[in-house]
C-alpha atoms as a PDB file:
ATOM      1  CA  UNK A   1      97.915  91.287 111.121  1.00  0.00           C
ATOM      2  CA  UNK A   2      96.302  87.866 110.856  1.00  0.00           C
ATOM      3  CA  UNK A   3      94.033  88.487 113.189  1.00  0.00           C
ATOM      4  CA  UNK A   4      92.689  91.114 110.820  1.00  0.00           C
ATOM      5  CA  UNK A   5      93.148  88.960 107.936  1.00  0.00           C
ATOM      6  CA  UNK A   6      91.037  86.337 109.549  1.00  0.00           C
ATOM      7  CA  UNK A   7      88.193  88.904 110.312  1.00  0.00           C
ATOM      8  CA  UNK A   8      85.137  88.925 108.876  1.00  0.00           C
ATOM      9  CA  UNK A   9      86.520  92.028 106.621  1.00  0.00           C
ATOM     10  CA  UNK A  10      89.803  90.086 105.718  1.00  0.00           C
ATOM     11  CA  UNK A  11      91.763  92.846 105.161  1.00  0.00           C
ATOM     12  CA  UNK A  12      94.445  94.893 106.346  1.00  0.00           C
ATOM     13  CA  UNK A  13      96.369  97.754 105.479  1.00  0.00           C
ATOM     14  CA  UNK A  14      99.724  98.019 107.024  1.00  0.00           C
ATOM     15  CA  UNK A  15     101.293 102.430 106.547  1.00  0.00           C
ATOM     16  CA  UNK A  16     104.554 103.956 105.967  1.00  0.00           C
ATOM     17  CA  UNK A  17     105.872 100.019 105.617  1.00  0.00           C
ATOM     18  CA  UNK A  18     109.826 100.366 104.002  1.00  0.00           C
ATOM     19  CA  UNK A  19     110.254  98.210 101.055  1.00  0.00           C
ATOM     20  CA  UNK A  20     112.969  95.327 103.056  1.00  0.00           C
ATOM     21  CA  UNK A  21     109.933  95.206 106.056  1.00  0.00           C
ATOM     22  CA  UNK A  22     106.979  94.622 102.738  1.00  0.00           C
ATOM     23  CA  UNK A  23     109.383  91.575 101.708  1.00  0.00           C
ATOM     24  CA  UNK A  24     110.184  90.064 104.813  1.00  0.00           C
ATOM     25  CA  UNK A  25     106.224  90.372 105.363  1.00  0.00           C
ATOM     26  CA  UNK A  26     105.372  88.685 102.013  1.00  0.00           C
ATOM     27  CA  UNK A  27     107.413  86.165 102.654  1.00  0.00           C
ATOM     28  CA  UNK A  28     105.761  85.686 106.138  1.00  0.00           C
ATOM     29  CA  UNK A  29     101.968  85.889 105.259  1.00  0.00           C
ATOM     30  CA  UNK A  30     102.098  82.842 102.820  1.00  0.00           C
ATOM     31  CA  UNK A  31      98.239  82.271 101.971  1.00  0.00           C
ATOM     32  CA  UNK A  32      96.866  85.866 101.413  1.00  0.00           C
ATOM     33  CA  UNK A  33      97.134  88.271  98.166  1.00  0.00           C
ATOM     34  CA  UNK A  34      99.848  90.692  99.464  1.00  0.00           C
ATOM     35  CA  UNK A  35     100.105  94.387  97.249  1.00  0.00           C
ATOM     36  CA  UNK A  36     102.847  96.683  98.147  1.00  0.00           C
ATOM     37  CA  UNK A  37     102.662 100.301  96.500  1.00  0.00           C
ATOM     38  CA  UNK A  38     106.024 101.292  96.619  1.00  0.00           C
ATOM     39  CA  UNK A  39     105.077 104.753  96.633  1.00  0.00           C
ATOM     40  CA  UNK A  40     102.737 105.218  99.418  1.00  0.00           C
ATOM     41  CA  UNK A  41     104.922 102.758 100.769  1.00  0.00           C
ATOM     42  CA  UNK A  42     101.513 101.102 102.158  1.00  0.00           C
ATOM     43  CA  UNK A  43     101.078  97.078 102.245  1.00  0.00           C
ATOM     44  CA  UNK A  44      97.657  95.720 101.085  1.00  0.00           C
ATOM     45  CA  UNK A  45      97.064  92.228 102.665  1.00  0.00           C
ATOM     46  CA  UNK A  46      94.087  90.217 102.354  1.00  0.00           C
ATOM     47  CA  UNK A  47      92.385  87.114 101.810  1.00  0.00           C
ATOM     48  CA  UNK A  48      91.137  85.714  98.550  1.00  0.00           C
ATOM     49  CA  UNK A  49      87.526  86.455  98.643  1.00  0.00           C
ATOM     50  CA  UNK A  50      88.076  89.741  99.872  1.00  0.00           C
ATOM     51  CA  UNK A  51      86.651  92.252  97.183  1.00  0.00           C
ATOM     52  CA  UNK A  52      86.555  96.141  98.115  1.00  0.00           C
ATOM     53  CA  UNK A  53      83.356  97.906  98.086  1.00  0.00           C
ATOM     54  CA  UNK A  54      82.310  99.286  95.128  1.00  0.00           C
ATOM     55  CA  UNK A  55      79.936 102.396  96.309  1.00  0.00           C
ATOM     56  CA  UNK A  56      78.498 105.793  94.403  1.00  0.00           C
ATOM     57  CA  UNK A  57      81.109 107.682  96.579  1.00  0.00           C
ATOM     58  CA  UNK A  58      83.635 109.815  95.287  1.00  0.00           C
ATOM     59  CA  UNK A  59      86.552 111.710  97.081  1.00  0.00           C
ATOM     60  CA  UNK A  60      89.112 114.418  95.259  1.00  0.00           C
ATOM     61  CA  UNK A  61      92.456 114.390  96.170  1.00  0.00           C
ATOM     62  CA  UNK A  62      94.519 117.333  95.217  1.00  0.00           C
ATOM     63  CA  UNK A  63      98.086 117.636  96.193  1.00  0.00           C
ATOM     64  CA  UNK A  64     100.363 120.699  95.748  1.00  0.00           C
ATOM     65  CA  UNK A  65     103.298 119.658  94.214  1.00  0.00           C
ATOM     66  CA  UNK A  66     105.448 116.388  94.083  1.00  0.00           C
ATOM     67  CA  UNK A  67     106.391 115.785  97.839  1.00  0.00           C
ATOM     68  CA  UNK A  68     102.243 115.488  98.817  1.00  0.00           C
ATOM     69  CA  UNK A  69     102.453 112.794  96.681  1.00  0.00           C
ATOM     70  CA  UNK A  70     103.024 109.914  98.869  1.00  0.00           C
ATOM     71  CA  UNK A  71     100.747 110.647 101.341  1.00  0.00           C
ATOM     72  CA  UNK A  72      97.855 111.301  98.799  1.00  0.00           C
ATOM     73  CA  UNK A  73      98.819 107.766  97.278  1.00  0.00           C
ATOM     74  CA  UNK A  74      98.313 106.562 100.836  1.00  0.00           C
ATOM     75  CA  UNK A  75      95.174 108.058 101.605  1.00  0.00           C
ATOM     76  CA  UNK A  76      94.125 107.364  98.012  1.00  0.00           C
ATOM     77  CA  UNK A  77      94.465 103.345  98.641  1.00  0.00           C
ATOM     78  CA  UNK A  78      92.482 103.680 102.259  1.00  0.00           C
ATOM     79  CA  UNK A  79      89.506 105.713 100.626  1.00  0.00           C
ATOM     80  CA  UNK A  80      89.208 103.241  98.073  1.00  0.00           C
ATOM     81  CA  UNK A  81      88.868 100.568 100.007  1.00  0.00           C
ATOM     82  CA  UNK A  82      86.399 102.401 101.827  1.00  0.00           C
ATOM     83  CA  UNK A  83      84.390 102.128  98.643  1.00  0.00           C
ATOM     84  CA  UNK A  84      85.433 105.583  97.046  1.00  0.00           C
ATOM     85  CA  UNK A  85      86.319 106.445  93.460  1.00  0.00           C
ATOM     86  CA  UNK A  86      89.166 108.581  93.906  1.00  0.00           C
ATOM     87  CA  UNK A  87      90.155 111.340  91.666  1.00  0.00           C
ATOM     88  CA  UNK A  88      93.449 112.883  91.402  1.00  0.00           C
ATOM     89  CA  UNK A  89      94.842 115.975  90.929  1.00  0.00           C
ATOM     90  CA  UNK A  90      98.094 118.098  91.584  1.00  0.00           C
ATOM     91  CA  UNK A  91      99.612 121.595  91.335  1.00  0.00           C
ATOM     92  CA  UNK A  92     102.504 122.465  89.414  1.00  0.00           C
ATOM     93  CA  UNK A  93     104.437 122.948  92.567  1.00  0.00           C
ATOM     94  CA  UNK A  94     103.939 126.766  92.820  1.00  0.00           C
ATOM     95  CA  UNK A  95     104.390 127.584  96.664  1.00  0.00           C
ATOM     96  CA  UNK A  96     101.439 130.178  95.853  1.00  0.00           C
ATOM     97  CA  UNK A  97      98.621 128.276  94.294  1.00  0.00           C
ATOM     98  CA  UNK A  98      96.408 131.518  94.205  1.00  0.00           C
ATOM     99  CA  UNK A  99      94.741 130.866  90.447  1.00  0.00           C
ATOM    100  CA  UNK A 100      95.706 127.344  90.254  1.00  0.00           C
ATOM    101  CA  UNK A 101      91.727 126.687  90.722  1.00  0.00           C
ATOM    102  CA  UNK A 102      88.431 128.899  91.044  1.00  0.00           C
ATOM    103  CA  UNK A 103      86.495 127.588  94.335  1.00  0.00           C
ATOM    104  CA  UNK A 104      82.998 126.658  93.410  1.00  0.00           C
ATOM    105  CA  UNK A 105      80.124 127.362  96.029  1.00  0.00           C
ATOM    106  CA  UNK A 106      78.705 123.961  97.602  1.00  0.00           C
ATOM    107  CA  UNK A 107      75.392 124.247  99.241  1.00  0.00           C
ATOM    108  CA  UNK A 108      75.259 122.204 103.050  1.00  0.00           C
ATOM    109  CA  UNK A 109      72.381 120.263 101.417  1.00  0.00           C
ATOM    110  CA  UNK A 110      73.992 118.783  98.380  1.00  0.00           C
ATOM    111  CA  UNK A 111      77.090 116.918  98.295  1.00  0.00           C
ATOM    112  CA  UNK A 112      79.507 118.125  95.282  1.00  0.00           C
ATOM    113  CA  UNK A 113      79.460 114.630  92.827  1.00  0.00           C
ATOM    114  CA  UNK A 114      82.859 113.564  90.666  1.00  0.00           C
ATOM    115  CA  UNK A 115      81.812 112.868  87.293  1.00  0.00           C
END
């Protein structure tokens, strides 16, 4: 973990992290700017000049019902560090999502945009 933190990048995310192993890690990586989302249950460490990329991309991230939603949170966190705007959106649990959303036709030569 340091040796990431010392990187060039300065950054490191650390997955599926219980809340007892996030403390005992804060506690242990005095000197960086530590984040723990308690639902993702995904530690953010890095250093203090470390700013995440701030680029025109733009990911969707739909879950179907409540129990996606820690896992979306998690991937949520990596793609926007990757320099994505992510937007969110769920079901309303329905095991059988058929009208939840119309499918709209993207053409292999233009990437669909968030807006």
């Amino acid at each position: 973990m340091r040796r990431c933190l010392g990187s060039n990048r300065g950054f490191a995310l650390l997955t599926r992290l219980e809340p007892a192993a996030a403390l005992k890690l804060r506690k242990a990586l005095t000197g960086f700017e530590l984040e723990y989302n308690e639902r993702a249950k995904v530690l953010a460490a890095h250093a203090a000049e470390y700013r995440a990329s701030k680029g025109a991309r733009c990911a969707g991230l739909l879950t179907a019902g409540t129990s996606d939603i820690p896992v979306a949170e998690e991937a949520a966190l990596v793609m926007t560090h990757m320099g994505c705007r992510v937007e969110r959106g769920t079901t309303s649990g329905s095991p059988d999502c058929t009208g939840c959303w119309s499918p709209s036709p993207v053409s292999s030569r233009t990437a669909p945009t968030c807006s």
